[in-house]
N, C-alpha and C. Protein backbone atom coordinates (compact mmCIF):
# COMPACT_ATOMS: atom_id res chain seq x y z
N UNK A 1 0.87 -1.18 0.00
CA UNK A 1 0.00 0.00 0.00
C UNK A 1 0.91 1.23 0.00
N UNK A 2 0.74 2.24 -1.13
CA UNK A 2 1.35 3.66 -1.06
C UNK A 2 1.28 4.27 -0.10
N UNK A 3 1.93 5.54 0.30
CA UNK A 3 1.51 6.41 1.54
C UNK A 3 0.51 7.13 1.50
N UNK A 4 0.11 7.50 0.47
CA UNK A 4 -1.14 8.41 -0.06
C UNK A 4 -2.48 7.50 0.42
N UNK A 5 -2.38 6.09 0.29
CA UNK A 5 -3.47 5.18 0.37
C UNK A 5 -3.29 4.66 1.93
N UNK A 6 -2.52 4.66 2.27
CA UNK A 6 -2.05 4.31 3.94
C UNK A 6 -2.81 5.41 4.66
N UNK A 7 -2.71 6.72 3.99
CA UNK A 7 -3.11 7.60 4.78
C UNK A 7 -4.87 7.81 4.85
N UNK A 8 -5.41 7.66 3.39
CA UNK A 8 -6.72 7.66 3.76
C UNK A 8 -7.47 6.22 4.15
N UNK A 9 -6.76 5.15 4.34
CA UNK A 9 -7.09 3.92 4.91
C UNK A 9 -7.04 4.00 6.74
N UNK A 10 -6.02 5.23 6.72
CA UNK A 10 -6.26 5.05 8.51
C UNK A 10 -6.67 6.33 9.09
N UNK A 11 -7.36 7.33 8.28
CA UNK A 11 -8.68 8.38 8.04
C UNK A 11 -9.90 7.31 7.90
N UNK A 12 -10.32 6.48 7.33
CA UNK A 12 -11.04 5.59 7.12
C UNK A 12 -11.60 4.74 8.38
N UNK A 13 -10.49 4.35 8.91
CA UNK A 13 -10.43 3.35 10.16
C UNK A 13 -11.03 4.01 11.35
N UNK A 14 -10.33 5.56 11.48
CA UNK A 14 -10.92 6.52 12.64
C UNK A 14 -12.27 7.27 12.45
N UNK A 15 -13.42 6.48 11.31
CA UNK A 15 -14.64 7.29 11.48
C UNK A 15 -15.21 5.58 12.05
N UNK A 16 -16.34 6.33 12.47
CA UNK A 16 -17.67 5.29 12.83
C UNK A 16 -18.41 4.30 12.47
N UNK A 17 -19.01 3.29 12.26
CA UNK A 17 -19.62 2.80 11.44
C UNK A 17 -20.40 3.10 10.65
N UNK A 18 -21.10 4.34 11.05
CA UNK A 18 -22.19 5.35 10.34
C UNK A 18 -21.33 6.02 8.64
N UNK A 19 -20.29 6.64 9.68
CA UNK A 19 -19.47 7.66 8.50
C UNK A 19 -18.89 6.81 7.42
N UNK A 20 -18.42 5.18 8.00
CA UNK A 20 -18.00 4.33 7.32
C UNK A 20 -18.77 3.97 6.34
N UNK A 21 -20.10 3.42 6.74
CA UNK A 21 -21.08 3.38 5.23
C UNK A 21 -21.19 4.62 4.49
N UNK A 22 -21.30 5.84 5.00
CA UNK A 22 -21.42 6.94 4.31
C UNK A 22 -20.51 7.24 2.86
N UNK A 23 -19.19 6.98 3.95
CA UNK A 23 -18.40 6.89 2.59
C UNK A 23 -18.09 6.06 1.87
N UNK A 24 -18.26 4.92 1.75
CA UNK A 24 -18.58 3.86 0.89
C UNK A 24 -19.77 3.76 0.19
N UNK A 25 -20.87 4.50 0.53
CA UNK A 25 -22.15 4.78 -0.44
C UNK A 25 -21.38 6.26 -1.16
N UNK A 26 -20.92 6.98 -0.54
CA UNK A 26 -20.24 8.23 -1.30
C UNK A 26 -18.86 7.40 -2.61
N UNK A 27 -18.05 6.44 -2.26
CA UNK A 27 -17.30 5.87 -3.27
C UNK A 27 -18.34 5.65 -4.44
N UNK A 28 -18.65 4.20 -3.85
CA UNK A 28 -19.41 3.82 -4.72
C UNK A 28 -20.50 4.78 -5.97
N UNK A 29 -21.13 5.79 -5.19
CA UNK A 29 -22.15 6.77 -6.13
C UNK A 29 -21.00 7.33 -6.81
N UNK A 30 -20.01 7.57 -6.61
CA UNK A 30 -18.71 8.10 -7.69
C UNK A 30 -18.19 7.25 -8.57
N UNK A 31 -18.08 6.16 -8.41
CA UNK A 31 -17.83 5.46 -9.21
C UNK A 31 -18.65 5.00 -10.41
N UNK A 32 -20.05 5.00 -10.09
CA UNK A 32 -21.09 5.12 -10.87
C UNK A 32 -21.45 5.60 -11.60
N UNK A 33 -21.11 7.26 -11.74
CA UNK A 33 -21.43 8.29 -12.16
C UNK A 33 -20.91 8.52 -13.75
N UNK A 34 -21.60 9.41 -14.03
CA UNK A 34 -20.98 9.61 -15.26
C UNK A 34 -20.06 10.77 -15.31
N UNK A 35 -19.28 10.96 -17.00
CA UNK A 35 -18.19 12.19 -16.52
C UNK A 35 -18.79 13.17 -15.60
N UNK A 36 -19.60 13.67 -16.65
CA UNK A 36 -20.06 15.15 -15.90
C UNK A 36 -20.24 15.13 -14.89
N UNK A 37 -21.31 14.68 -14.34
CA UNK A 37 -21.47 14.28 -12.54
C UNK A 37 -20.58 13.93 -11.43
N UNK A 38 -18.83 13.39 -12.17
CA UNK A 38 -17.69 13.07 -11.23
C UNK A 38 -17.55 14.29 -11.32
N UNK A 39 -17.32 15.46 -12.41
CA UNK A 39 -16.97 16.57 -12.19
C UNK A 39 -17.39 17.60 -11.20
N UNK A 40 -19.15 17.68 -11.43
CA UNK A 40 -19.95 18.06 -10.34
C UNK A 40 -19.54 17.85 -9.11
N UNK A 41 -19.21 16.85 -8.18
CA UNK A 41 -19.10 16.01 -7.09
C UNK A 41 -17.49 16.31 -6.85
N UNK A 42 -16.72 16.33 -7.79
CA UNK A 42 -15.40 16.54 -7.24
C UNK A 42 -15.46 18.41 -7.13
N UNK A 43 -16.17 19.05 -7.94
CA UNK A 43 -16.22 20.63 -8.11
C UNK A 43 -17.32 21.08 -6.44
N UNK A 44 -18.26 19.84 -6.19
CA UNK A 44 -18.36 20.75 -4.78
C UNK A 44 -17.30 19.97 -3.79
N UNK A 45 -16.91 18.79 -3.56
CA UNK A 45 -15.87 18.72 -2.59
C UNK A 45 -14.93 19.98 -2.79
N UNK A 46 -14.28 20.62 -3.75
CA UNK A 46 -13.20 21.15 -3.59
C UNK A 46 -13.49 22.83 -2.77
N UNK A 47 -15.32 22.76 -3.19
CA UNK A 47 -16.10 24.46 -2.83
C UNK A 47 -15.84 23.64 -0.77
N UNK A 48 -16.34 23.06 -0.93
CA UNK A 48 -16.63 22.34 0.95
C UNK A 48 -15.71 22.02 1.73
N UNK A 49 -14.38 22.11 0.88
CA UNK A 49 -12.96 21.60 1.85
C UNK A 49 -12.49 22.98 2.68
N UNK A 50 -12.89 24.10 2.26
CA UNK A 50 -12.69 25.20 2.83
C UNK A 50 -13.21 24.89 4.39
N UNK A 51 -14.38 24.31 4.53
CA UNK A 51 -15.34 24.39 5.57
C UNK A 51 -15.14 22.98 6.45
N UNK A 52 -14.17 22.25 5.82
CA UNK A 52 -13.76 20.83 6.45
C UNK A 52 -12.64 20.77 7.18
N UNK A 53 -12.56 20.26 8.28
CA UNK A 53 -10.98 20.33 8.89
C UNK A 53 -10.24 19.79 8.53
N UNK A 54 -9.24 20.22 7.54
CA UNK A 54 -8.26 19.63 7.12
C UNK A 54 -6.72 19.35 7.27
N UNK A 55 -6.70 19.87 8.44
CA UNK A 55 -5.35 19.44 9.27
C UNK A 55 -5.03 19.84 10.59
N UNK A 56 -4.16 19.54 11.65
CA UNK A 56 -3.83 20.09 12.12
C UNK A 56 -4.07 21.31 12.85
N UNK A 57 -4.37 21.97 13.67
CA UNK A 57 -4.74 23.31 14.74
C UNK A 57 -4.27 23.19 16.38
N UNK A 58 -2.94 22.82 16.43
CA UNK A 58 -2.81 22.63 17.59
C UNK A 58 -2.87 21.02 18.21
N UNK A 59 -3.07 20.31 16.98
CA UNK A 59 -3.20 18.96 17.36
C UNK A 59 -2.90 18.31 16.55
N UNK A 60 -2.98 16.83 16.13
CA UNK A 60 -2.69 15.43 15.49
C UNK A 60 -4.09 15.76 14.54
N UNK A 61 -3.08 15.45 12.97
CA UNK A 61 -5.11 15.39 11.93
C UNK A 61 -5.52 14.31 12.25
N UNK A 62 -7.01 14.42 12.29
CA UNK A 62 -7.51 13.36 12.55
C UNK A 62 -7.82 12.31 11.30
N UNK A 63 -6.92 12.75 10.27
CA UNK A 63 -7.11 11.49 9.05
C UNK A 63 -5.70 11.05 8.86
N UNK A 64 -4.67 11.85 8.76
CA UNK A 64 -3.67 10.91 8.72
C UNK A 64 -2.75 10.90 9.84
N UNK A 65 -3.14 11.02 11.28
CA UNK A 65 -2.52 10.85 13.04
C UNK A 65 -1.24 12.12 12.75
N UNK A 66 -0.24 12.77 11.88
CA UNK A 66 0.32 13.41 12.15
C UNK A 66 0.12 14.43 12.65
């Protein structure tokens, strides 16, 4: 396993069982999709990452423990 994939495998491990199906119904509906609609879906993740914690503030991220 790469480090890139190490890292969201043990982001993965530290959600819930809830968040866990979530994002595996979220894979999966991406994978499904057609172009346009991966585009859609990757064009609002990138609007919503602003608003997501994405690292670090005084602490360990909680997706990849550094």
């Amino acid at each position: 396993m790469n480090d890139k994939t190490g890292k969201v495998f043990n982001g993965w491990l530290g959600l819930t069982s809830e968040e866990r199906r979530d994002f595996q119904n979220a894979i999966r509906d991406f994978i499904d999709a057609t172009d346009s609609r991966k585009t859609e879906i990757r064009e609002s993740l990138r609007k919503s990452a602003t608003k997501m914690e994405t690292g670090p503030l005084g602490g360990r991220c909680p997706c990849c423990g550094r």
